[in-house]
Protein backbone atom coordinates (compact mmCIF):
# COMPACT_ATOMS: atom_id res chain seq x y z
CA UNK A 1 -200.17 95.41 130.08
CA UNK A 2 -199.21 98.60 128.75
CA UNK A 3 -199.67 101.16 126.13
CA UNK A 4 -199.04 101.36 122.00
CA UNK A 5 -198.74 104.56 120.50
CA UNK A 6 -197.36 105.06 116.97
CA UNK A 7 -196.68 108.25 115.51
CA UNK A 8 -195.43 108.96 112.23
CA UNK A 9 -195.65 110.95 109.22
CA UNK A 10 -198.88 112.07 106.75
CA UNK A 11 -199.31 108.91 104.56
CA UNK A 12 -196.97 106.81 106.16
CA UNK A 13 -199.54 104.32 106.96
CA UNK A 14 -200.16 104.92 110.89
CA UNK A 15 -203.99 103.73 110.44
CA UNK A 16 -203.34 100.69 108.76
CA UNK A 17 -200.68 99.88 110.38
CA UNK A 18 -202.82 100.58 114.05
CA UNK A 19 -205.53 98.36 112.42
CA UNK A 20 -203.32 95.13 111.36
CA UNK A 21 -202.80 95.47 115.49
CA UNK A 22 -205.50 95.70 116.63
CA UNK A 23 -206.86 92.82 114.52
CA UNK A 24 -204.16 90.58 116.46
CA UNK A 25 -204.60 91.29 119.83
CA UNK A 26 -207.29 93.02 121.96
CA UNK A 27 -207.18 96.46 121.33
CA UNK A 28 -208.83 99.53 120.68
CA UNK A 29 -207.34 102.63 118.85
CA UNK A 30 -207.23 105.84 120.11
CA UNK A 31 -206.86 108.46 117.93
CA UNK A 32 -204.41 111.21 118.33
CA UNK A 33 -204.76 113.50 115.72
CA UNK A 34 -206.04 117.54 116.11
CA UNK A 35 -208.08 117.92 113.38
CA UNK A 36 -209.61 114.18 113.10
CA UNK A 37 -211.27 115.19 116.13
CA UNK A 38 -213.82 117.26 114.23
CA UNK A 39 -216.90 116.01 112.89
CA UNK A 40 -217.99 117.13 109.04
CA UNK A 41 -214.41 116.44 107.34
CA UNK A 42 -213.78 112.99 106.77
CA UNK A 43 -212.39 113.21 103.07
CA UNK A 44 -209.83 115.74 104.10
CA UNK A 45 -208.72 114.53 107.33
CA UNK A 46 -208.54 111.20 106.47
CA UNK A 47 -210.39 109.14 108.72
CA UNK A 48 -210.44 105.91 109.19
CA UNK A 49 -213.48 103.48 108.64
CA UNK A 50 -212.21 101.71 111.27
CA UNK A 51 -213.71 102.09 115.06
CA UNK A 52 -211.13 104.79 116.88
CA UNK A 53 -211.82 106.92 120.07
CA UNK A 54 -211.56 110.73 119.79
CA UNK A 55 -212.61 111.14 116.07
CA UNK A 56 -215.21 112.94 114.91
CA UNK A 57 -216.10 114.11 118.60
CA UNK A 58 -216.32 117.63 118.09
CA UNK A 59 -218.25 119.97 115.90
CA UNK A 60 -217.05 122.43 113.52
CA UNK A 61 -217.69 125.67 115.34
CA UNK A 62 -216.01 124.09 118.59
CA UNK A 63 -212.78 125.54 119.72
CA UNK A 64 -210.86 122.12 120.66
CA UNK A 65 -207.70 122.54 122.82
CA UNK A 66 -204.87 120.00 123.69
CA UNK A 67 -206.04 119.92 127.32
CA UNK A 68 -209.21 119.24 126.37
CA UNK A 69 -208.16 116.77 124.45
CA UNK A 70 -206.07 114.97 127.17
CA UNK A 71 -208.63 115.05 129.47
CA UNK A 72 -210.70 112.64 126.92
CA UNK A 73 -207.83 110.86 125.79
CA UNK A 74 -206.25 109.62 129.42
CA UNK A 75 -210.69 108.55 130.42
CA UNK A 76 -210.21 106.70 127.20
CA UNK A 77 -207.34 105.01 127.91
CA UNK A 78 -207.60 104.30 131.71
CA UNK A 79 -210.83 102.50 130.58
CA UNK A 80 -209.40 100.65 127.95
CA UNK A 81 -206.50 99.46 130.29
CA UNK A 82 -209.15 98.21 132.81
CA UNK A 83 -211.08 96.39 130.36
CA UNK A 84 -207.68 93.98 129.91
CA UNK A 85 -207.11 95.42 126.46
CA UNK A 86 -204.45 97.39 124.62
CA UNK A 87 -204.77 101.10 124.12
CA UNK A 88 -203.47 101.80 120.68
CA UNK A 89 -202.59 105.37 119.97
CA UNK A 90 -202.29 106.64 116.78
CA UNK A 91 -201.77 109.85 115.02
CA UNK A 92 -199.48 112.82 113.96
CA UNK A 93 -200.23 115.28 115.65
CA UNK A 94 -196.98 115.75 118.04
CA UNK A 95 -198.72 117.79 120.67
CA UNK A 96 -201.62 115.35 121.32
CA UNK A 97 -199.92 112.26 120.89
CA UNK A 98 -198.21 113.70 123.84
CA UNK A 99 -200.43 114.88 125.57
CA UNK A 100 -202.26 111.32 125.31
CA UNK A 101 -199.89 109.29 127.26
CA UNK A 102 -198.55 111.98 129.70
CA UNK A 103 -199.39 114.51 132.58
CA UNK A 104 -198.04 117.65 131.29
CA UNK A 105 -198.89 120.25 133.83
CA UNK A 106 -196.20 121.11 136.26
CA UNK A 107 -197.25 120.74 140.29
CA UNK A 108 -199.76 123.69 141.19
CA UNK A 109 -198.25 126.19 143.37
CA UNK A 110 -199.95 127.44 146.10
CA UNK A 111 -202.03 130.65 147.06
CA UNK A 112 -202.77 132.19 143.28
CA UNK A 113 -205.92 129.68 142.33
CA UNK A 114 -208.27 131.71 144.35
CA UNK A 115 -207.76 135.22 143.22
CA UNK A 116 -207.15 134.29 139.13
CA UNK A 117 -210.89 132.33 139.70
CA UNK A 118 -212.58 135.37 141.36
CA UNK A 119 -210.44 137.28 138.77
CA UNK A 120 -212.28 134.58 135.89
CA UNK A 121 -215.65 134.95 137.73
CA UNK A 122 -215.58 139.03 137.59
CA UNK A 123 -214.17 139.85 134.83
CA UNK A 124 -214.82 137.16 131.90
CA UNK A 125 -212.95 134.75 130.18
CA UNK A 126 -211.52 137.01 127.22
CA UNK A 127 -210.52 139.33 130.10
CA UNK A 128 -208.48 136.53 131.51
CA UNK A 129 -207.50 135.33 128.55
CA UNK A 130 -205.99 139.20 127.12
CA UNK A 131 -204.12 138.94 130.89
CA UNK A 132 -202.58 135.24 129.74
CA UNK A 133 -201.93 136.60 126.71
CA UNK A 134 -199.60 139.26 128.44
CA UNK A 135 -197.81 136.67 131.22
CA UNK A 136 -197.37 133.78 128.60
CA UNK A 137 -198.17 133.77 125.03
CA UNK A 138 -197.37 130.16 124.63
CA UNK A 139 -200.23 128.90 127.36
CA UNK A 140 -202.82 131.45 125.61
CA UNK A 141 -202.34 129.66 122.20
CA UNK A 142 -203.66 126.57 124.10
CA UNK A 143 -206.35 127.24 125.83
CA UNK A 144 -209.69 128.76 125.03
CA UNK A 145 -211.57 131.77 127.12
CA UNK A 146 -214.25 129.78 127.83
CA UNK A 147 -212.43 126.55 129.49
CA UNK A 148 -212.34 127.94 132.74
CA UNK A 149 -210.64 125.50 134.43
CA UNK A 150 -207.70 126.00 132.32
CA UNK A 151 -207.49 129.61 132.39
CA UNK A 152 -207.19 129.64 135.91
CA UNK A 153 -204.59 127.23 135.89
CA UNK A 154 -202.65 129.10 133.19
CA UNK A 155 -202.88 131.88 135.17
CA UNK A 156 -201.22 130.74 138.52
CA UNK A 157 -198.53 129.49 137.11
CA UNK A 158 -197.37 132.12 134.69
CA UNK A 159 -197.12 134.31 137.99
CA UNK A 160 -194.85 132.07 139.71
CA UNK A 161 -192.48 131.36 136.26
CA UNK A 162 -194.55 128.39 135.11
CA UNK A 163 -195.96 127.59 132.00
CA UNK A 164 -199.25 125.52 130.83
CA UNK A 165 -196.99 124.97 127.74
CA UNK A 166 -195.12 121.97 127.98
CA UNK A 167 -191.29 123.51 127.31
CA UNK A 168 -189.79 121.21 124.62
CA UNK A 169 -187.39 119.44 127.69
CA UNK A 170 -190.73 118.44 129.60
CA UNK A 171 -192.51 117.54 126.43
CA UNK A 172 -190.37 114.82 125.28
CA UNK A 173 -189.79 113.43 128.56
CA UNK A 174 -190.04 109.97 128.68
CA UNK A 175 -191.89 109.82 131.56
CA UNK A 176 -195.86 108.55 130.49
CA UNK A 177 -198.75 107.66 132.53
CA UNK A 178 -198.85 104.16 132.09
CA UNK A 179 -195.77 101.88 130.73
CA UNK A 180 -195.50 102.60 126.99
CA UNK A 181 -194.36 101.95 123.51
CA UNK A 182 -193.84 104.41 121.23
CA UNK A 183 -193.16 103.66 117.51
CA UNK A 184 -192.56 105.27 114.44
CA UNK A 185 -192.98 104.93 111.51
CA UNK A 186 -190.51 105.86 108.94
CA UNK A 187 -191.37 105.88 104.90
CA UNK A 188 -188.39 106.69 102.29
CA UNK A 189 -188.94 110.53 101.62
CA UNK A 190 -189.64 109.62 97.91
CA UNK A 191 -191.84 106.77 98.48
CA UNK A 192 -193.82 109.34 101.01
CA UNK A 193 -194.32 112.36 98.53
CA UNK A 194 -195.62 109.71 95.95
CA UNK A 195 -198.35 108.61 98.80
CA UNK A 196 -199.41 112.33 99.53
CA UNK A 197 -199.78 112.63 95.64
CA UNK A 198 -201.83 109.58 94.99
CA UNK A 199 -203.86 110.38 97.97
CA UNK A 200 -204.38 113.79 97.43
CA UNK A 201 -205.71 112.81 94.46
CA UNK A 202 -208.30 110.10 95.37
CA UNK A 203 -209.65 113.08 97.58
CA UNK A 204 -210.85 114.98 95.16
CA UNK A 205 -212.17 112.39 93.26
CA UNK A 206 -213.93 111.59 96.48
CA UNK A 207 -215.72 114.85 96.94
CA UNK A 208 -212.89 116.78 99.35
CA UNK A 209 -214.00 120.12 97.47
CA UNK A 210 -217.61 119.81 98.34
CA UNK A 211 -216.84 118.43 101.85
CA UNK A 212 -214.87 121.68 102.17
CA UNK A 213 -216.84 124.46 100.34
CA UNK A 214 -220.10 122.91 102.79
CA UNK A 215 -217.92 123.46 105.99
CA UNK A 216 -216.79 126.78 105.15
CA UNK A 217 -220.36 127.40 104.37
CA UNK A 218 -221.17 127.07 108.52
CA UNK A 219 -220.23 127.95 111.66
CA UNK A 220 -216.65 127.08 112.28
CA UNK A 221 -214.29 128.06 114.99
CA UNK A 222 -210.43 128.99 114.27
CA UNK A 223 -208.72 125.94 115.56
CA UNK A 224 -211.02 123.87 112.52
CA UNK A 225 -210.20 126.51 109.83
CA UNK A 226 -206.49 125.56 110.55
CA UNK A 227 -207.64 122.59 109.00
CA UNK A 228 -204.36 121.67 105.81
CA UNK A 229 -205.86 122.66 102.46
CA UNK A 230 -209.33 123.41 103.79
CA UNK A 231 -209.49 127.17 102.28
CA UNK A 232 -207.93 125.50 99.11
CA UNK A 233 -209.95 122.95 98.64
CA UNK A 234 -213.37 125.11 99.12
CA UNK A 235 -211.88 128.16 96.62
CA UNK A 236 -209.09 127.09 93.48
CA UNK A 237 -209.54 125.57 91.03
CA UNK A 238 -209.75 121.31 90.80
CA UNK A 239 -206.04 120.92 90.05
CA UNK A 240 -204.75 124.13 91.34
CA UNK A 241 -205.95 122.69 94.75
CA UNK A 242 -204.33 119.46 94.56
CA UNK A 243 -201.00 121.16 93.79
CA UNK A 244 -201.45 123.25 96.47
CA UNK A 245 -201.98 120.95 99.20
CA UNK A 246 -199.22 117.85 97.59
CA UNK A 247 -197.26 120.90 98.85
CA UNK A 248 -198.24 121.88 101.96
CA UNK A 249 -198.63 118.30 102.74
CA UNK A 250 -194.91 117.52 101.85
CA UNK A 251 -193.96 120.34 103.83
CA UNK A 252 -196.18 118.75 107.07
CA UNK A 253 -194.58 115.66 106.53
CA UNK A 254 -191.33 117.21 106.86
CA UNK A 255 -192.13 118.81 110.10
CA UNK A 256 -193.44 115.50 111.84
CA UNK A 257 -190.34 113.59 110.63
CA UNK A 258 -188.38 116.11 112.71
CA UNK A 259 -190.74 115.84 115.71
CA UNK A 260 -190.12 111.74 115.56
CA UNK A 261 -186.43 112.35 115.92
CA UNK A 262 -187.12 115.08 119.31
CA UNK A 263 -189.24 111.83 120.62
CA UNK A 264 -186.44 109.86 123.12
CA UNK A 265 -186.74 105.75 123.50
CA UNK A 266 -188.97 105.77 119.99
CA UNK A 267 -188.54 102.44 118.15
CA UNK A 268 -188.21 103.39 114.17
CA UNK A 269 -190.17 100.56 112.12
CA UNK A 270 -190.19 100.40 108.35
CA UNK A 271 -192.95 101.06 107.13
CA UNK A 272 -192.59 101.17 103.19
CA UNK A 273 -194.44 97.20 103.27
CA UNK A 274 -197.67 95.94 104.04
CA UNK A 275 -199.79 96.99 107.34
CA UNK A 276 -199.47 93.45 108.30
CA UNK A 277 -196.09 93.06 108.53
CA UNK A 278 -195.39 96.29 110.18
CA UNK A 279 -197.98 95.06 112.68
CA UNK A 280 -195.90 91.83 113.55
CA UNK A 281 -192.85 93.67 114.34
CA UNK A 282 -194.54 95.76 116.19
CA UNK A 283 -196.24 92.98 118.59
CA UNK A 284 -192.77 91.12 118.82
CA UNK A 285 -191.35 94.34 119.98
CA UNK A 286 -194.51 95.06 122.51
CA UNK A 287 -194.13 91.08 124.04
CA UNK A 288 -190.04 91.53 124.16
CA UNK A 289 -190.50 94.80 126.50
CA UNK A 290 -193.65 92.69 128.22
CA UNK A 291 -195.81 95.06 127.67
CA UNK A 292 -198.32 92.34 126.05
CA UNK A 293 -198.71 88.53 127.30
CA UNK A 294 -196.73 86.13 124.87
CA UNK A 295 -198.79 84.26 122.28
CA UNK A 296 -201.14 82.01 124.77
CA UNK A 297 -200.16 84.09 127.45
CA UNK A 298 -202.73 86.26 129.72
C-alpha cells in the first residue's frame, strides 16, 4: 500500500481526475494546494464539492506556511495509510505537493537550538524573524514570526550553512515518506487556455466578484491576499477582471508545467479525456508498481 499524488496544471482536471479514483478504490484525497487551504474562497480557488483533507482549514487572516502545512498533511496521511486506504494527493501547488509526501528538513545540528530559543523567548518572534531575514532570505519567506518552532529551527541551521528552504536538488529528490506515485497530468496547451477561459468565466457568473470584494472587506493575512485574481476580482470591472485573470492564469499554468518536468520518476498521463479514463490508467499503473492490491486482491 502506498501513496497517489497527482500534480498538474490549473484546469487540467486534477480534481476530477482524483475523484474518478477515489470512487474505485478506497481512498481519500488530500489536498495539496496553498490557497485551497483557506476558508471564505471557494468560487475562486476552485474547490471541490467533493470530501478532501486540508481545504478550507484555515481562516482568512491566518498566515499559513508550507511547514505548517506538512505537519497536517503527513498526520493526514499516516492515518489514512493505517486505516488500509489510499492517500490521494492532489493539487498544484509545487511546494506543498512536496512537502506532502516528503521530510524536507536537513538533520539538526547540534548546540545552536538552545540559544536561538532563549534568543525567540527574549526577544520576540519579529526580532527573530528580522535576524532570519539577514542569515537566509529564502527560510524567512517560509515561515511566520509567530511559529516558534520553526523559527528556531531556521535559525540553527542558517548558522551552520543550512537552509529551512528545500534547495531545488533536495526538493525534487525522489526520496518520499512512504512508497509513492506521482502523476501528472498533461493537457494540450490550447486545449488548457480554452479550460481557464470557460472556467474563468463560470466564476463570475457564480458570484467570484462578491466572494472576493467580501474577503477583502475582512481581516486577511498576506499569504491569502496572494490569492490569483483576488484584488481583480474585488476592484475592475466584470469583464476587465476576467481578462485579467485568463491571463495570469495562463501564465500560472505555464509555471506548473515547468515544475512537472523538475519532478524526477513522474508518470505523464493524458489528460485531455474523461476523469474516468484518466482514473483507469492511473490504477493500472498504481497495481503494476504494487502499490495497490490487484482487482480482488487485499
Amino acid at each position: 500500500m502506498g501513496v497517489v499524488a497527482i500534480f498538474g496544471p490549473t484546469a487540467s482536471g486534477k480534481s476530477a481526475a482524483a475523484e474518478a479514483l477515489g470512487a474505485r478504490i478506497p481512498a481519500e484525497l488530500v489536498s495539496a494546494d496553498a490557497m485551497q487551504a483557506y476558508r471564505g474562497l471557494p468560487i475562486l480557488t476552485n474547490q471541490s464539492g467533493a470530501a478532501m483533507r486540508l481545504v478550507a482549514i484555515w481562516p482568512l487572516d491566518h498566515e499559513g506556511s508550507v511547514g505548517e502545512y506538512a505537519a497536517l498533511a503527513h498526520a493526514a496521511i499516516d492515518e489514512i495509510l493505517a486505516a488500509g486506504r489510499t492517500p490521494i494527493v492532489v493539487g498544484g501547488t509545487g511546494l506543498y505537493l512536496r512537502a506532502a509526501l516528503a521530510d524536507l528538513d536537513p538533520p539538526a545540528p547540534s548546540g545552536e537550538r538552545a540559544r536561538w530559543e532563549a534568543f525567540y523567548d527574549e526577544r520576540g518572534g519579529e526580532a527573530a524573524h528580522d535576524r532570519l531575514a539577514e542569515l537566509d532570505p529564502a527560510a524567512a519567506a517560509l515561515v511566520h514570526p509567530n511559529d516558534r518552532r520553526r523559527m528556531v529551527r531556521a535559525l540553527e541551521l542558517a548558522v551552520v550553512g543550512e537552509s529551512l528552504a528545500p534547495s531545488e536538488d533536495r526538493l525534487w529528490s525522489e526520496a518520499t515518506r512512504h512508497p509513492t506515485l506521482v502523476l501528472g497530468l498533461e493537457v494540450p496547451k490550447a486545449e488548457l487556455e480554452r479550460r481557464i477561459e470557460a472556467r474563468t468565466r463560470v466564476m463570475f457568473e457564480t458570484g467570484v466578484a462578491e466572494e472576493a470584494r467580501r474577503a477583502l472587506a475582512g481581516p486577511i493575512s498576506e499569504t491569502a491576499r496572494k490569492t490569483l485574481g483576488l484584488e481583480e476580482a474585488a476592484t475592475l470591472p466584470s469583464e476587465e477582471a476576467r481578462e485579467a485573470i485568463v491571463t495570469r492564469t495562463r501564465r500560472y499554468a505555464a509555471y506548473q508545467r515547468k515544475w512537472m518536468r523538475r519532478m524526477p520518476g513522474l508518470v505523464s498521463v493524458a489528460a485531455d479525456r474523461p476523469a474516468g479514463e484518466i482514473a483507469d490508467e492511473i490504477l493500472e499503473v498504481a497495481r503494476a508498481r504494487q502499490l495497490l492490491p490487484a482487482p480482488g486482491g487485499r
